[in-house]
Protein backbone atom coordinates (compact mmCIF):
# COMPACT_ATOMS: atom_id res chain seq x y z
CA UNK A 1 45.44 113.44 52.24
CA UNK A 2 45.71 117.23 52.48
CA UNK A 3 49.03 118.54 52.76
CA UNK A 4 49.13 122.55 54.58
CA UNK A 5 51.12 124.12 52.42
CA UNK A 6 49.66 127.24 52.18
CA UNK A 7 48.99 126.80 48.62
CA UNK A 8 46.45 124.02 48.81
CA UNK A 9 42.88 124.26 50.22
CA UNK A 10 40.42 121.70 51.33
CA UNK A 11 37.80 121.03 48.92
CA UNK A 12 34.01 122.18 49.57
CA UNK A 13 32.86 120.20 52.16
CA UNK A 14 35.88 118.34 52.72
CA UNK A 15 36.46 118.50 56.90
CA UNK A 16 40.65 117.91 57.81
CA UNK A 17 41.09 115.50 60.73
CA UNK A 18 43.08 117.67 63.41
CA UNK A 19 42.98 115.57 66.49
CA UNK A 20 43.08 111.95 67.77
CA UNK A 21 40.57 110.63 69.40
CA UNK A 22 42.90 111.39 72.97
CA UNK A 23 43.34 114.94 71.99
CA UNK A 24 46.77 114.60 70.12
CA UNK A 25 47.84 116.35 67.33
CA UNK A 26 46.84 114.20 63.87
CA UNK A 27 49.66 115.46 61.92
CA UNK A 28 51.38 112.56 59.53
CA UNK A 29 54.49 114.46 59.17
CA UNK A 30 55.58 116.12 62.49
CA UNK A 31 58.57 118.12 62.84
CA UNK A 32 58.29 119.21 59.20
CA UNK A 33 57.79 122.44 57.41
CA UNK A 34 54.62 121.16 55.98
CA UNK A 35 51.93 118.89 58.09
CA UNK A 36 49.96 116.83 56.03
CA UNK A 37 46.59 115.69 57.56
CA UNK A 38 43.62 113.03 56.30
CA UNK A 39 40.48 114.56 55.11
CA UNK A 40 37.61 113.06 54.22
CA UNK A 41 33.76 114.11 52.91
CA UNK A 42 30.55 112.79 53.27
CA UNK A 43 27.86 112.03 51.15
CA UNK A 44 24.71 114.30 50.22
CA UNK A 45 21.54 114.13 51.85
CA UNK A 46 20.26 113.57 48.32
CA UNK A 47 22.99 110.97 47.13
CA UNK A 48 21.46 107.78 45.61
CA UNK A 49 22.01 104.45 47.26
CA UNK A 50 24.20 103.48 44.49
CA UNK A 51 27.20 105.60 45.88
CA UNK A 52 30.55 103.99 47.00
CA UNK A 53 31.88 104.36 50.34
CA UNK A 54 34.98 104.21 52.05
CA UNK A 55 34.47 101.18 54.55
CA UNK A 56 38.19 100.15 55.28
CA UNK A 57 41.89 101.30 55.43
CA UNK A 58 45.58 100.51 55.85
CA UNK A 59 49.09 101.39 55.34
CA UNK A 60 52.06 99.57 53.29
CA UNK A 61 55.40 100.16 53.55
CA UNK A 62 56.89 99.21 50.29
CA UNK A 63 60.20 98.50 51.47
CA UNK A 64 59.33 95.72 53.68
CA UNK A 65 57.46 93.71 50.35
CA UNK A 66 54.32 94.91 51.03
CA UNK A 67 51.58 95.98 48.20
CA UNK A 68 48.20 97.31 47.89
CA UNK A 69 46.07 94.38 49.27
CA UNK A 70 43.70 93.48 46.35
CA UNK A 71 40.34 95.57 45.96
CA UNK A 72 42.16 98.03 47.60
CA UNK A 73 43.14 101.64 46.24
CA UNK A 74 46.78 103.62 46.75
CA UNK A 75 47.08 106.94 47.35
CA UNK A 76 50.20 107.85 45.28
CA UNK A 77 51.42 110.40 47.60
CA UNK A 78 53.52 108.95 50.82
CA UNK A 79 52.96 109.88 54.33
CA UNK A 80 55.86 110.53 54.94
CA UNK A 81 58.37 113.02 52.94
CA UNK A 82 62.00 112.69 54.89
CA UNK A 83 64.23 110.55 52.80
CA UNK A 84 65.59 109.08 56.04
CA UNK A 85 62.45 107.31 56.65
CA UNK A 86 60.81 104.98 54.73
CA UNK A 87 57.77 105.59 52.61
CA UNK A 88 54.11 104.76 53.92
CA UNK A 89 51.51 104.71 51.64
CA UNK A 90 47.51 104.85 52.41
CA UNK A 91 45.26 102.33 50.86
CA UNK A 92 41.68 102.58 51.04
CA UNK A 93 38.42 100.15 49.76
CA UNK A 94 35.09 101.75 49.28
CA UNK A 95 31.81 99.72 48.50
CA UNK A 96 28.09 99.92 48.74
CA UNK A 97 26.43 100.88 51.99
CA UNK A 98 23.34 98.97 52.03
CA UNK A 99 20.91 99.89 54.75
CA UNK A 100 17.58 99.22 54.14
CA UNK A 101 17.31 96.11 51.59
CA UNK A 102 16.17 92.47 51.56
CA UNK A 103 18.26 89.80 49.17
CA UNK A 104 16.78 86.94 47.72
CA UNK A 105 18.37 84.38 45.31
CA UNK A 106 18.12 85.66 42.06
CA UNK A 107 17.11 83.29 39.09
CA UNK A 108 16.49 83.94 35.11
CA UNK A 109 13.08 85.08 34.62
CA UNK A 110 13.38 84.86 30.70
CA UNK A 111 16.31 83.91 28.68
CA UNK A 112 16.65 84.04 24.48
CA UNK A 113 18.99 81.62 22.85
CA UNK A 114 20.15 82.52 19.16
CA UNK A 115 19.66 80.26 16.82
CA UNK A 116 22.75 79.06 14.43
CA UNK A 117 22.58 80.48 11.09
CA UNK A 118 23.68 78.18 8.56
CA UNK A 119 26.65 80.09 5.87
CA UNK A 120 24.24 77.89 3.07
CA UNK A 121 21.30 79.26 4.04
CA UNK A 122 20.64 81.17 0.51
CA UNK A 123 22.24 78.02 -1.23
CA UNK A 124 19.66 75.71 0.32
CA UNK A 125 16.68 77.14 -1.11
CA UNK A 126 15.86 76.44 -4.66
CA UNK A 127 12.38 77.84 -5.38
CA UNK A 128 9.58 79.73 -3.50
CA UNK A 129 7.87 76.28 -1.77
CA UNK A 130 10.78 75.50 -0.25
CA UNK A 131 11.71 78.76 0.75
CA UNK A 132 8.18 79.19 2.10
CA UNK A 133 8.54 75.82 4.10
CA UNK A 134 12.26 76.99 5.31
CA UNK A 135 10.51 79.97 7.03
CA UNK A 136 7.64 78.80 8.74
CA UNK A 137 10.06 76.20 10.65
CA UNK A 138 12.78 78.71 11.42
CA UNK A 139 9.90 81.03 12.50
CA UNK A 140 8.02 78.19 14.83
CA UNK A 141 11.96 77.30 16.52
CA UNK A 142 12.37 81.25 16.70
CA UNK A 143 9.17 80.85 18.70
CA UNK A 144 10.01 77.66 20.75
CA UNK A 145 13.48 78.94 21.57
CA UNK A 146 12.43 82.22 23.39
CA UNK A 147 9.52 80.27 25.26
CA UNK A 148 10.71 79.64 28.76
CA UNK A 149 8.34 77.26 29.29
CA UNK A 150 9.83 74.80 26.13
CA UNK A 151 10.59 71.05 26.71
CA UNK A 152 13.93 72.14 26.06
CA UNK A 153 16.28 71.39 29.38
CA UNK A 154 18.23 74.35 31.10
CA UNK A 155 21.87 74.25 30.65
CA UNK A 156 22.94 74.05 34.51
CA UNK A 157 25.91 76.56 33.65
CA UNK A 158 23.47 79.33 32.42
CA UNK A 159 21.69 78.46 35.78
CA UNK A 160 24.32 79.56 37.32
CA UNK A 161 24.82 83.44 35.32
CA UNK A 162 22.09 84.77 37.58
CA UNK A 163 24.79 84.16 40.09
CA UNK A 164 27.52 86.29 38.65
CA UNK A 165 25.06 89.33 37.38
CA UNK A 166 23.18 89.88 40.46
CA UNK A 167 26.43 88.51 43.15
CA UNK A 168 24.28 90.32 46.00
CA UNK A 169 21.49 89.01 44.99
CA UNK A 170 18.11 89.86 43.26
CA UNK A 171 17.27 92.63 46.09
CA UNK A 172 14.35 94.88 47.47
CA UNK A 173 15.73 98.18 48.33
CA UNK A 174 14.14 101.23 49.34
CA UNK A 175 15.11 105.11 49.33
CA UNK A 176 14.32 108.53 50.69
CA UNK A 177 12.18 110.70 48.53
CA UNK A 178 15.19 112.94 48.95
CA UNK A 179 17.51 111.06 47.87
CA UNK A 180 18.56 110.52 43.99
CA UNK A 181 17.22 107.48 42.21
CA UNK A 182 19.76 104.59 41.58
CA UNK A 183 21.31 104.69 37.68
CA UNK A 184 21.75 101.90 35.93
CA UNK A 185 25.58 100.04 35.77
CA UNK A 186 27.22 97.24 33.90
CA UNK A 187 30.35 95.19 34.52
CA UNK A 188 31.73 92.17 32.47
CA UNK A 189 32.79 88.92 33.26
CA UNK A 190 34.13 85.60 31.76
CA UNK A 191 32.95 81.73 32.26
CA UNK A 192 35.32 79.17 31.81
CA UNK A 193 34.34 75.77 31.69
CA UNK A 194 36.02 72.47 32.39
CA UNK A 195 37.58 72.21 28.86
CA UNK A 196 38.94 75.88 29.10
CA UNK A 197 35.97 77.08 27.06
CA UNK A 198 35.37 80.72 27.89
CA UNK A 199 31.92 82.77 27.69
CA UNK A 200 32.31 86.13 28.05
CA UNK A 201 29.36 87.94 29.85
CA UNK A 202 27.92 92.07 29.52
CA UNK A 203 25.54 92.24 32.68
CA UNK A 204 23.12 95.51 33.13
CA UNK A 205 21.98 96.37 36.14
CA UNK A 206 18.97 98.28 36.84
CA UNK A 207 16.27 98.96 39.29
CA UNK A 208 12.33 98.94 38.71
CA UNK A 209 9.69 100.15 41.06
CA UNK A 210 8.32 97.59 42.70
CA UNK A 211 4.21 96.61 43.15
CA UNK A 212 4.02 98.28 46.82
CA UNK A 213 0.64 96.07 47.72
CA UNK A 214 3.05 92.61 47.68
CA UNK A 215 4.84 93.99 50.71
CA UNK A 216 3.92 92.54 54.17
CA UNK A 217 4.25 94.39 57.26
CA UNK A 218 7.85 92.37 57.74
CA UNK A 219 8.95 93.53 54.86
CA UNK A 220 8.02 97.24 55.15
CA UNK A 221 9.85 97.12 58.88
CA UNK A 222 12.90 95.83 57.21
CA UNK A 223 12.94 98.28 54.73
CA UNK A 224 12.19 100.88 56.93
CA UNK A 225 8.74 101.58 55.32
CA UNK A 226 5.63 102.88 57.66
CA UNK A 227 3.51 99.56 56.73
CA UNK A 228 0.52 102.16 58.49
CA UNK A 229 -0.41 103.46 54.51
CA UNK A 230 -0.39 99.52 53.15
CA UNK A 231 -2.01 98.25 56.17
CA UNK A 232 -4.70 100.93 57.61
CA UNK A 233 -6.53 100.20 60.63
CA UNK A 234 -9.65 99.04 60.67
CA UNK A 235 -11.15 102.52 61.76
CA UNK A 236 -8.81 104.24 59.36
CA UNK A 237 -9.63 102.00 56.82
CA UNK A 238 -13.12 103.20 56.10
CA UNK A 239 -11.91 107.14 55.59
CA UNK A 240 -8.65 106.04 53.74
CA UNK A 241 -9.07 105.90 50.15
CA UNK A 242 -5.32 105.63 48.85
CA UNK A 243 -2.99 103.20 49.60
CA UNK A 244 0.30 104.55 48.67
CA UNK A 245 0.52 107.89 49.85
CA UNK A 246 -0.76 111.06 51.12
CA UNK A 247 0.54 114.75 49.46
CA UNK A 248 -1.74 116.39 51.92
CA UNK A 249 0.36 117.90 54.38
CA UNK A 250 2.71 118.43 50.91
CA UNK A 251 3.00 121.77 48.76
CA UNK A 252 2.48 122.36 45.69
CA UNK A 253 6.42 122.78 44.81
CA UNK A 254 7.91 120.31 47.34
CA UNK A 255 5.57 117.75 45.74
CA UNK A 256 6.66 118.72 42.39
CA UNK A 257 10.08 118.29 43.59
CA UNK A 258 9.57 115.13 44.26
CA UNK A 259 8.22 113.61 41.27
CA UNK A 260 11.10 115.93 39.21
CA UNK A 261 13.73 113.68 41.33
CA UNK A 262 11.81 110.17 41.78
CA UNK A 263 10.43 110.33 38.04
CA UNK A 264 8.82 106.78 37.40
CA UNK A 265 9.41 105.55 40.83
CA UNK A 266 6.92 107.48 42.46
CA UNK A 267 4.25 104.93 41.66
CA UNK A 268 5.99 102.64 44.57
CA UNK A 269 6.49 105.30 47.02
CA UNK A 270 4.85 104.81 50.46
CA UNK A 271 5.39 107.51 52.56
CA UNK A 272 8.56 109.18 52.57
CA UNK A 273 9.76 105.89 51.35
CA UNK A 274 10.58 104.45 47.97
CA UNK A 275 10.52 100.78 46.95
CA UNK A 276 12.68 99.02 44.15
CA UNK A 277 13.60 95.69 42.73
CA UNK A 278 17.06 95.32 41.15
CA UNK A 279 16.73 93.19 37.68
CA UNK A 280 19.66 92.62 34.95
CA UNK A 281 20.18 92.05 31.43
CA UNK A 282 22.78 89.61 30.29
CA UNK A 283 24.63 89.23 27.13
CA UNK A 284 26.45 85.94 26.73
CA UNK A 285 28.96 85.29 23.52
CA UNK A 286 31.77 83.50 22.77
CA UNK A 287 33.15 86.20 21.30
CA UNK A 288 34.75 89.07 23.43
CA UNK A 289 33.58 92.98 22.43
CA UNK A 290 32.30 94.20 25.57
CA UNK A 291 32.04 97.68 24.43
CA UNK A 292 29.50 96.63 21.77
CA UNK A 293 27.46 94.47 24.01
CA UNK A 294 27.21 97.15 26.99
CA UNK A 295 26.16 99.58 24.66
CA UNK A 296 23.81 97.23 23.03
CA UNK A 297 22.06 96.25 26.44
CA UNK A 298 22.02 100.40 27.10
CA UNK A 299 20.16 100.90 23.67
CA UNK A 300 17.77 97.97 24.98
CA UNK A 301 17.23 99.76 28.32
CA UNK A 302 16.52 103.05 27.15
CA UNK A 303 13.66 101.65 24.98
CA UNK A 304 12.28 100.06 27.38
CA UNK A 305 12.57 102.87 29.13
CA UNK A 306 8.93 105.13 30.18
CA UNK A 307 10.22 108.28 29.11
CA UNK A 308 10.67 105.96 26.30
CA UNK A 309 6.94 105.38 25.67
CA UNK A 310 6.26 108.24 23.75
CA UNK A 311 8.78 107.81 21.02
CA UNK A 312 7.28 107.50 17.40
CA UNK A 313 9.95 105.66 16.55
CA UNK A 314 9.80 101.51 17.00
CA UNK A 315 12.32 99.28 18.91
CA UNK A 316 13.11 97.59 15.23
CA UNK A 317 13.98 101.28 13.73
């Protein structure tokens, strides 16, 4: 809300809403010294798909019992300012504007379950045989436990975590090769089971580029990718040589440009398009310290990171 005081000024790019949509005058507090109007400001050209949105408002009036509906944010300054009149309060919920991406049900692609340490482990052990023995059957359940493909069954409940770390689903999204790539986030949650047993969850989000010859041409139309560079002709299929992308009609800087802003994604651009696949790390514990986990999973991404790659020093440093 901007308030023309004379002292205050709209912020760059910021536009004031003047008018109604019949012409009238959009002023929140008429007949006062001071009208106060509702701006707003759009997004970049170059802003990643990961940027919230405003998508819905509404108004409380306090004095009638009525609060800031849930998801929803309060503007702290009221709409109104006489004291004869109650006071109105804005509330506003942004989210994710997804245009061009597909959803699928997401599922765990590889999972590692700790094994229990034992608090007699260096009590158990009385010479070098046994300790010998001790290792190479911790080492071969070290190895069976973070095969996915073990005998051992699924607990349905960790089934069910690819649920709450990817709620929109494991997605195929695409981008402008003007636009910003998508950072990584994290959020928390907690599992509670039918004997009030909580698990407390760390889930990192991330996107990866995506193999660009697994599209099909249904795919690349809801994506809003030219499927003419993945699926030539058959007359321009004998001069084309690349199917990705051509930096022909490209210079030399704007094409440096691009790789500067796309960095590792621009092995799944097609076109002016560029594809991605959202994956997730989880972190589930028994134990609550979020702050540890999420920074934890964050060391684990950057390694794995490509800028990453050329790091002398190893993952177990």
């Amino acid at each position: 809300m901007f308030v023309d005081n004379g002292d205050r000024s709209l912020r760059p790019g910021a536009t004031k809403i003047s008018k109604t949509l019949d012409g009238k005058n959009a002023n929140l507090r008429y007949g006062l010294m001071h009208p106060a109007y509702i701006s707003y400001s759009r997004a970049s050209a170059s802003s990643g798909i990961d940027q919230l949105a405003v998508i819905d408002m509404c108004i409380i009036i306090p004095s009638k019992q009525e609060t800031c509906p849930p998801a929803f944010n309060k503007i702290p300054e009221s709409l109104t300012s006489n004291p004869l009149v109650p006071y109105v309060y804005l509330c506003f919920r942004k989210s994710l504007i997804k245009q061009h991406t597909i959803a699928y049900e997401p599922e765990i692609l590889f999972r590692y379950h700790v094994p229990p340490m034992s608090m007699e482990f260096d009590y158990a052990v009385n010479n070098q045989t046994e300790r010998d023995s001790l290792a190479k059957d911790q080492q071969q359940s070290l190895v069976d436990s973070v095969n996915y493909e073990s005998d051992e069954p699924i607990d349905p409940e960790i089934c069910q975590v690819a649920n709450f770390c990817l709620p929109w689903g494991a997605s195929l999204e695409s981008w402008s090769v003007e636009q910003d790539c998508p950072q990584p986030n994290h959020f928390t949650f907690v599992l509670t089971n039918e004997t009030s047993q909580r698990l407390y969850g760390v889930a990192f989000t991330f996107h990866e580029p995506y193999d660009v010859k697994n599209l099909d041409k249904d795919q690349c139309y809801r994506l809003g990718v030219d499927p003419e560079p993945l699926f030539p002709s058959r007359a321009a299929n004998n001069t084309s040589t690349s199917p990705s992308h051509s930096t022909d009609d490209l210079d030399p800087e704007e094409e440096a440009r691009i790789t500067a802003r796309q960095k590792h994604f621009l092995r799944s651009r097609v076109g002016d398009r560029v594809v991605g696949v959202t994956k997730t790390m989880c972190l589930l514990s028994r134990w609550s310290f979020p702050v540890a986990f999420t920074n934890f999973l964050a060391f684990l991404y950057s390694r794995c990171y490509p800028a990453a790659n050329s790091d002398p020093i190893p993952l177990e440093r």
